[in-house]
N, C-alpha and C. Protein backbone atom coordinates (compact mmCIF):
# COMPACT_ATOMS: atom_id res chain seq x y z
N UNK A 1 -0.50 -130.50 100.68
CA UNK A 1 -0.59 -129.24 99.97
C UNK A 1 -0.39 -128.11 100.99
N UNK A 2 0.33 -127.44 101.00
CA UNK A 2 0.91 -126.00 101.91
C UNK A 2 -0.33 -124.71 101.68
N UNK A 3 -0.46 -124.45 102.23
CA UNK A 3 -1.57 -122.77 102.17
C UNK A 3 -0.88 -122.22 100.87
N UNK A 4 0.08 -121.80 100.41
CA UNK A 4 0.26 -121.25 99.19
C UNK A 4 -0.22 -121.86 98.19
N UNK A 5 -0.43 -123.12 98.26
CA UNK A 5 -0.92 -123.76 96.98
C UNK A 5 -2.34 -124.46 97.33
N UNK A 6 -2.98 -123.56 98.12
CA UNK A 6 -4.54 -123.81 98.09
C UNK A 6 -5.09 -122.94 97.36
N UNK A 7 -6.12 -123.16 96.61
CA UNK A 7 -7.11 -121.95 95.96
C UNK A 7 -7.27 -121.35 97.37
N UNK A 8 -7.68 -119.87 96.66
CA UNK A 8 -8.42 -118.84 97.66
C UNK A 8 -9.56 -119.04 98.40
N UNK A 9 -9.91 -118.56 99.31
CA UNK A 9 -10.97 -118.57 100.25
C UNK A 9 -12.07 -118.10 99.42
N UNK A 10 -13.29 -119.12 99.04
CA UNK A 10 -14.20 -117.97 98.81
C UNK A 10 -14.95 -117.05 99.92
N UNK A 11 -15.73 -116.53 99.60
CA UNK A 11 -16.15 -114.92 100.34
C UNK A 11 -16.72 -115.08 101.70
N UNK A 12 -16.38 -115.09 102.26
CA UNK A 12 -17.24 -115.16 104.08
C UNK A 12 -16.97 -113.72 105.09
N UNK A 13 -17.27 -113.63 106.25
CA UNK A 13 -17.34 -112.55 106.86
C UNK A 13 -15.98 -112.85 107.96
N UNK A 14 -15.00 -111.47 107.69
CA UNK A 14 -14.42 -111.87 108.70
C UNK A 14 -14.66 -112.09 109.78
N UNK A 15 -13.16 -112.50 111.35
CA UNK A 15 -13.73 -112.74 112.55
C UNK A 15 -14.66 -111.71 113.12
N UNK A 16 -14.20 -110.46 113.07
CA UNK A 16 -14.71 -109.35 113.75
C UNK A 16 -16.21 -109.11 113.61
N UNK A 17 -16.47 -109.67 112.24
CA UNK A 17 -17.78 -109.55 112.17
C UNK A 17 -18.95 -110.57 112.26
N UNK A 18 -18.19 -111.36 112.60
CA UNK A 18 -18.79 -112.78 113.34
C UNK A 18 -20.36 -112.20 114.20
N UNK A 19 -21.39 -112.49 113.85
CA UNK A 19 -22.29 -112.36 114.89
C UNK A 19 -23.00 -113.93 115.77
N UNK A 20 -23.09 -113.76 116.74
CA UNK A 20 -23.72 -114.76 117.20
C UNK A 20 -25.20 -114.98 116.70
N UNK A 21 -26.16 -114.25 116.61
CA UNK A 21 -27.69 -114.86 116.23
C UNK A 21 -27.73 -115.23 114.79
N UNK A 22 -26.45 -114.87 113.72
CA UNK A 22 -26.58 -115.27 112.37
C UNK A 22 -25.50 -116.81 112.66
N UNK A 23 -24.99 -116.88 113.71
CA UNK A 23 -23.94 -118.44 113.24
C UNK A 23 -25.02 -119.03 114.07
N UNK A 24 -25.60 -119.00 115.08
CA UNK A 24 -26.80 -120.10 115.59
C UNK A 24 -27.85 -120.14 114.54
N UNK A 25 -28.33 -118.85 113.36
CA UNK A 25 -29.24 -119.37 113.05
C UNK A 25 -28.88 -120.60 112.01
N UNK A 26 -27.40 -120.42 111.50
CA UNK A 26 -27.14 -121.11 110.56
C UNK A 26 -26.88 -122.69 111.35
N UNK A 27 -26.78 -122.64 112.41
CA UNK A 27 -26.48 -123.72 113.02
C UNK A 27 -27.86 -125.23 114.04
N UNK A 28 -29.01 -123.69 113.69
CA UNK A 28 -30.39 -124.43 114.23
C UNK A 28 -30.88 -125.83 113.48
N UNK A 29 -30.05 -125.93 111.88
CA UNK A 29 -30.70 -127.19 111.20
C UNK A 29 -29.81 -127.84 111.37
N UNK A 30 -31.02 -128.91 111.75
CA UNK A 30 -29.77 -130.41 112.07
C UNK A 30 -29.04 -130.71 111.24
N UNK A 31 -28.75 -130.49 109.69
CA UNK A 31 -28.02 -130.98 108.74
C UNK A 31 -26.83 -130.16 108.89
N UNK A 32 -27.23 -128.80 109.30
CA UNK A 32 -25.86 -128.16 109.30
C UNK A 32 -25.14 -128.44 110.63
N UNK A 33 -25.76 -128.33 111.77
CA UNK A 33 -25.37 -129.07 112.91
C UNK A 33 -24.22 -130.18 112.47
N UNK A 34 -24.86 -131.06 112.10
CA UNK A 34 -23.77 -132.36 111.75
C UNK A 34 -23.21 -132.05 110.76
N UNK A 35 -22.74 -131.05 109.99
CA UNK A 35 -21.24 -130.50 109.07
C UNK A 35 -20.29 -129.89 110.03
N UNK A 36 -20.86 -129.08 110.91
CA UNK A 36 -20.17 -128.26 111.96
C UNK A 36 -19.30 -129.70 112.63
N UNK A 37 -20.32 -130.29 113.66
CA UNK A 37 -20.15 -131.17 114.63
C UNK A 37 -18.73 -131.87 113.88
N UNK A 38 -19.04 -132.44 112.60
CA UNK A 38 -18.08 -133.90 111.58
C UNK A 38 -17.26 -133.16 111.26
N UNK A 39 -16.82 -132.13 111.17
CA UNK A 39 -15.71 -130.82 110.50
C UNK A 39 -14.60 -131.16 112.37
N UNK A 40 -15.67 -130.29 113.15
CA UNK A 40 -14.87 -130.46 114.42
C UNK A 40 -14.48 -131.71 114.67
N UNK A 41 -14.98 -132.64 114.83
CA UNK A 41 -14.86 -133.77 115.28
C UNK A 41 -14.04 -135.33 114.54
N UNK A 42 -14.27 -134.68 113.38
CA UNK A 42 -13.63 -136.16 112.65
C UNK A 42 -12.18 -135.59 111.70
N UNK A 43 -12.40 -134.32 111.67
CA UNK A 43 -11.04 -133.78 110.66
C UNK A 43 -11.27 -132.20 110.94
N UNK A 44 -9.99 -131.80 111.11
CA UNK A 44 -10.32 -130.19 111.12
C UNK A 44 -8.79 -130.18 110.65
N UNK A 45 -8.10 -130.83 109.76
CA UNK A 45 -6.96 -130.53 109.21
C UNK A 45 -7.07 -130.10 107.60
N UNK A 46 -8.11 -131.19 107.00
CA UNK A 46 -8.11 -130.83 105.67
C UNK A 46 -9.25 -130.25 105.19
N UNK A 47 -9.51 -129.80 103.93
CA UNK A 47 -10.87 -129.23 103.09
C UNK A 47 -11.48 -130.23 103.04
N UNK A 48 -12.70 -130.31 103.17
CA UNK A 48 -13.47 -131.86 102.22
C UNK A 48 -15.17 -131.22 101.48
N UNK A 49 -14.69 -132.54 100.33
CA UNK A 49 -16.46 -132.22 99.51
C UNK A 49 -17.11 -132.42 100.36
N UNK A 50 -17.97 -131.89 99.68
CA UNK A 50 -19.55 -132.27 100.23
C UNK A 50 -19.41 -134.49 100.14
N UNK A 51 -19.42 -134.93 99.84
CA UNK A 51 -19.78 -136.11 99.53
C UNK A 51 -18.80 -136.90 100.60
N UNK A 52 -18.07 -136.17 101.29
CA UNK A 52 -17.42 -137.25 102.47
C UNK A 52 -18.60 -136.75 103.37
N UNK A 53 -19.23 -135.84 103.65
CA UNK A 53 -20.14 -136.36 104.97
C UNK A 53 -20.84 -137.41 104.79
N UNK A 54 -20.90 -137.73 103.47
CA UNK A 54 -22.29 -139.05 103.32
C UNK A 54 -23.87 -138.70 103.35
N UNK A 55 -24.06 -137.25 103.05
CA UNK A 55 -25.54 -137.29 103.20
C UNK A 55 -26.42 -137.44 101.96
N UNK A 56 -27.61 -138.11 102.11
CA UNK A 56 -28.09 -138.35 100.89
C UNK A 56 -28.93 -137.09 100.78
N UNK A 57 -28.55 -136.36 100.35
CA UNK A 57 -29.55 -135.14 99.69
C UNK A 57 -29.20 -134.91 98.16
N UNK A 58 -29.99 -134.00 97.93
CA UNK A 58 -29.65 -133.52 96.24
C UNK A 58 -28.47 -132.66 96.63
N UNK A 59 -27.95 -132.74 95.60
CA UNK A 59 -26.83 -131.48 95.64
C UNK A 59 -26.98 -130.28 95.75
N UNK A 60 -28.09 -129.84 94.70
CA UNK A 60 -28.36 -128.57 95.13
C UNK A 60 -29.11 -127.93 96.78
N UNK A 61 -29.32 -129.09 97.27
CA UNK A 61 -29.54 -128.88 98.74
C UNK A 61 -28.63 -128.98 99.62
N UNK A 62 -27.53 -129.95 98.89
CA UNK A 62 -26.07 -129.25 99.89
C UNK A 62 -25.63 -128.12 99.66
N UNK A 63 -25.55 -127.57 98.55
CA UNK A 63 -24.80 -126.87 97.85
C UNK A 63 -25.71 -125.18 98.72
N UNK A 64 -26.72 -125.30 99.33
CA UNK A 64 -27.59 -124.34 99.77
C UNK A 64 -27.13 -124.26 101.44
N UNK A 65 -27.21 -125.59 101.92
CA UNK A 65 -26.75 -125.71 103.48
C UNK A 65 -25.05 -125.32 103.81
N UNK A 66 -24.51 -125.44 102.74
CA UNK A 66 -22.63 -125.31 102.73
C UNK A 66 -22.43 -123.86 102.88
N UNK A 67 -23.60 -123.21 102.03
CA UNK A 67 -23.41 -121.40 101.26
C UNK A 67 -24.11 -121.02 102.99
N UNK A 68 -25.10 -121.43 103.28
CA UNK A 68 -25.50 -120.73 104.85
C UNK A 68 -24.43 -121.11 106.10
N UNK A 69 -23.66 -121.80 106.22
CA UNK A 69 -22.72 -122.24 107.02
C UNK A 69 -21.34 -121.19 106.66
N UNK A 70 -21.02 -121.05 104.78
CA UNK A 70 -20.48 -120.19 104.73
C UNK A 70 -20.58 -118.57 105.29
N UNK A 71 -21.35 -118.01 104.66
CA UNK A 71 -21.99 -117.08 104.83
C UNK A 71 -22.23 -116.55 106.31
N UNK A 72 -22.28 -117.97 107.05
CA UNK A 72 -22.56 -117.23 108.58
C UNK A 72 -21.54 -117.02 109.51
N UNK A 73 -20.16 -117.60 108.94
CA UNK A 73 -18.77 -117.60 109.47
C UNK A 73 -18.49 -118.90 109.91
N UNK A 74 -19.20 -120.02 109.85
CA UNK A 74 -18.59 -121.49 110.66
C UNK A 74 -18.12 -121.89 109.74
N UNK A 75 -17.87 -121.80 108.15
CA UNK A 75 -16.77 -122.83 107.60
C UNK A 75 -16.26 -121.94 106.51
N UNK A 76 -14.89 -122.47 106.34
CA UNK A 76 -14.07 -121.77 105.51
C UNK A 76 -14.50 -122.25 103.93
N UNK A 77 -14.78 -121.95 102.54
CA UNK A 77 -14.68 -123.10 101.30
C UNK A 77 -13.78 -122.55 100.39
N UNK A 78 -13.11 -123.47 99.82
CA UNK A 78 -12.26 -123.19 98.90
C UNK A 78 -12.43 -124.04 97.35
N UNK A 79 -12.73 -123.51 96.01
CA UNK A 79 -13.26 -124.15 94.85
C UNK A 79 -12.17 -124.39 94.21
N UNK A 80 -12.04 -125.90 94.42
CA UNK A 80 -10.96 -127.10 93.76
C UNK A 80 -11.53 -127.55 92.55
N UNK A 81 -11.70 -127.09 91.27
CA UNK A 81 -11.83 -127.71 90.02
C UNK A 81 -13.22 -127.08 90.44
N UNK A 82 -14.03 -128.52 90.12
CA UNK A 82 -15.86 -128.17 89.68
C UNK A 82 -16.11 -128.39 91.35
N UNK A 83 -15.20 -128.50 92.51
CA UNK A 83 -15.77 -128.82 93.92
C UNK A 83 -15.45 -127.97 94.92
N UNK A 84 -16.42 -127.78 95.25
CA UNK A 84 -15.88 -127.14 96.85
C UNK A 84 -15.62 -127.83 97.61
N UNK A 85 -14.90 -127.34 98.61
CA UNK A 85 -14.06 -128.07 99.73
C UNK A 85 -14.46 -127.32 100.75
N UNK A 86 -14.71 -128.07 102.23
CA UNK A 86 -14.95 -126.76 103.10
C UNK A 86 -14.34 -127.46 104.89
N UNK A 87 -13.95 -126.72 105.37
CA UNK A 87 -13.26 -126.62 106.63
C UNK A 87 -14.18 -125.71 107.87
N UNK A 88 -14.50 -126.79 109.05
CA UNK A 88 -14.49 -125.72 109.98
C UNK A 88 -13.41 -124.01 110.41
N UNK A 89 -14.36 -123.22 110.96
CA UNK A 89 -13.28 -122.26 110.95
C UNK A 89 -12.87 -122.27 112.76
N UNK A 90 -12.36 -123.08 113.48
CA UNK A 90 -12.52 -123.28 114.56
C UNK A 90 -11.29 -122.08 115.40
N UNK A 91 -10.61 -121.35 114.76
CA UNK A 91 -9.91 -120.65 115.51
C UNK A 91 -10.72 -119.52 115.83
N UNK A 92 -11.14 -119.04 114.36
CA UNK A 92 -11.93 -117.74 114.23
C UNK A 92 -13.44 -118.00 115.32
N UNK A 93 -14.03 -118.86 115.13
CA UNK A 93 -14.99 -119.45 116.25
C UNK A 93 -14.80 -119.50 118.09
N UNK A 94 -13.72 -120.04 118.23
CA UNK A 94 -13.16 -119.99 118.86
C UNK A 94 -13.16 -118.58 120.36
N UNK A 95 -12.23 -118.10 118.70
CA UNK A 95 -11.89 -116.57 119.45
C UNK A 95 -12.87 -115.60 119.70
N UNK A 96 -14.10 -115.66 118.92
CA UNK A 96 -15.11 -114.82 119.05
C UNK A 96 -15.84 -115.20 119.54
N UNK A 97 -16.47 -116.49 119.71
CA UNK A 97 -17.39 -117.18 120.59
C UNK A 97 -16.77 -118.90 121.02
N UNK A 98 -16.52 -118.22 122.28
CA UNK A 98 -15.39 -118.81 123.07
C UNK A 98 -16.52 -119.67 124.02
N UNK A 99 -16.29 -121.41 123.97
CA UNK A 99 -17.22 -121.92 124.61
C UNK A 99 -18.09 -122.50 123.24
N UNK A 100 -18.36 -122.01 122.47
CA UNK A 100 -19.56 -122.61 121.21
C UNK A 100 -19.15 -123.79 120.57
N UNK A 101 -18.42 -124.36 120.55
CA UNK A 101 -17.54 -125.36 120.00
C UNK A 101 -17.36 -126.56 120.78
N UNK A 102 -17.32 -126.50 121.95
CA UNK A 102 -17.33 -127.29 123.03
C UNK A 102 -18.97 -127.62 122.88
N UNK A 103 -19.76 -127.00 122.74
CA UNK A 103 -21.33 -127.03 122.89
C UNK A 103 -21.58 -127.94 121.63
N UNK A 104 -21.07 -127.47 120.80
CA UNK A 104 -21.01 -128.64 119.76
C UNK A 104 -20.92 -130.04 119.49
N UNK A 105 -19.63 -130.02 120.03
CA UNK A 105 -18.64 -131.20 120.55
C UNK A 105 -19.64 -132.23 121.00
N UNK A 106 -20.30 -131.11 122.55
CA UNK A 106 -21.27 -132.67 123.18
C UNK A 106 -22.79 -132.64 122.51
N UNK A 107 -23.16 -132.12 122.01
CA UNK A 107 -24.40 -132.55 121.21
C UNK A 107 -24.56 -133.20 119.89
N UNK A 108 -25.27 -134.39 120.71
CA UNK A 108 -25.32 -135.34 120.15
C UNK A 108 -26.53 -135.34 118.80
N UNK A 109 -26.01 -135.76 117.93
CA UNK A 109 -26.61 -135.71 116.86
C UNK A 109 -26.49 -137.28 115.67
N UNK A 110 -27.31 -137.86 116.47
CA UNK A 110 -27.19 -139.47 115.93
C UNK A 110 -28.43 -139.62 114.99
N UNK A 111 -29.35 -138.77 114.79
CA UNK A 111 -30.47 -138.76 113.48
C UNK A 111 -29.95 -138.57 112.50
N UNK A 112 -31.01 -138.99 111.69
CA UNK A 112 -30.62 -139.31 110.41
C UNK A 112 -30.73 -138.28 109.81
N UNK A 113 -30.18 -137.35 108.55
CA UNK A 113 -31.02 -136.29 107.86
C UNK A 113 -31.29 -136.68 106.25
């Protein structure tokens, strides 16, 4: 599927307004930790549900951890039918906090949530 024929971005903050103490705070729970970490690390080409990370929570408790990850600038989501889809934003990350991603990368996060 080409960027023209993706749904729209829903609402997040652009790069510029990227702050660092709101993407760490969103990044202090280990559950979101390991969306960040599995986004970078296992696919950063396509969108994915919630239900490829594999976590057993309620939905409405993903559906709460996805919106604070949104919201804080680390992932892009885009609403495919009844699903969201969501993507690290690793350029925009990147460019504004240069080094945070790498920090990611090596922390290890082998617990369970």
């Amino acid at each position: 599927m080409t960027e023209s024929e993706r749904p729209p971005l829903l609402p997040e903050p652009p790069v510029d307004a990227l702050r660092l103490e709101v993407v760490l705070g969103a990044l202090a729970d280990p559950l979101r930790m390991s969306v960040a970490r599995k986004l970078l690390l296992d696919s950063d080409e396509f969108d994915h549900p919630c239900g490829w990370f594999g976590f057993d929570r309620p939905k409405s408790s993903l559906t709460h951890h996805f919106k604070v990850l949104r919201e804080a600038g680390v992932i892009h989501q885009r609403q495919y039918g009844l699903e969201r889809r969501s993507r690290l934003r690793i350029d925009d990350l990147n460019r504004r906090f240069p080094g945070l991603l790498d920090l990611i990368a090596s922390t290890g996060q082998d617990r369970r949530h």
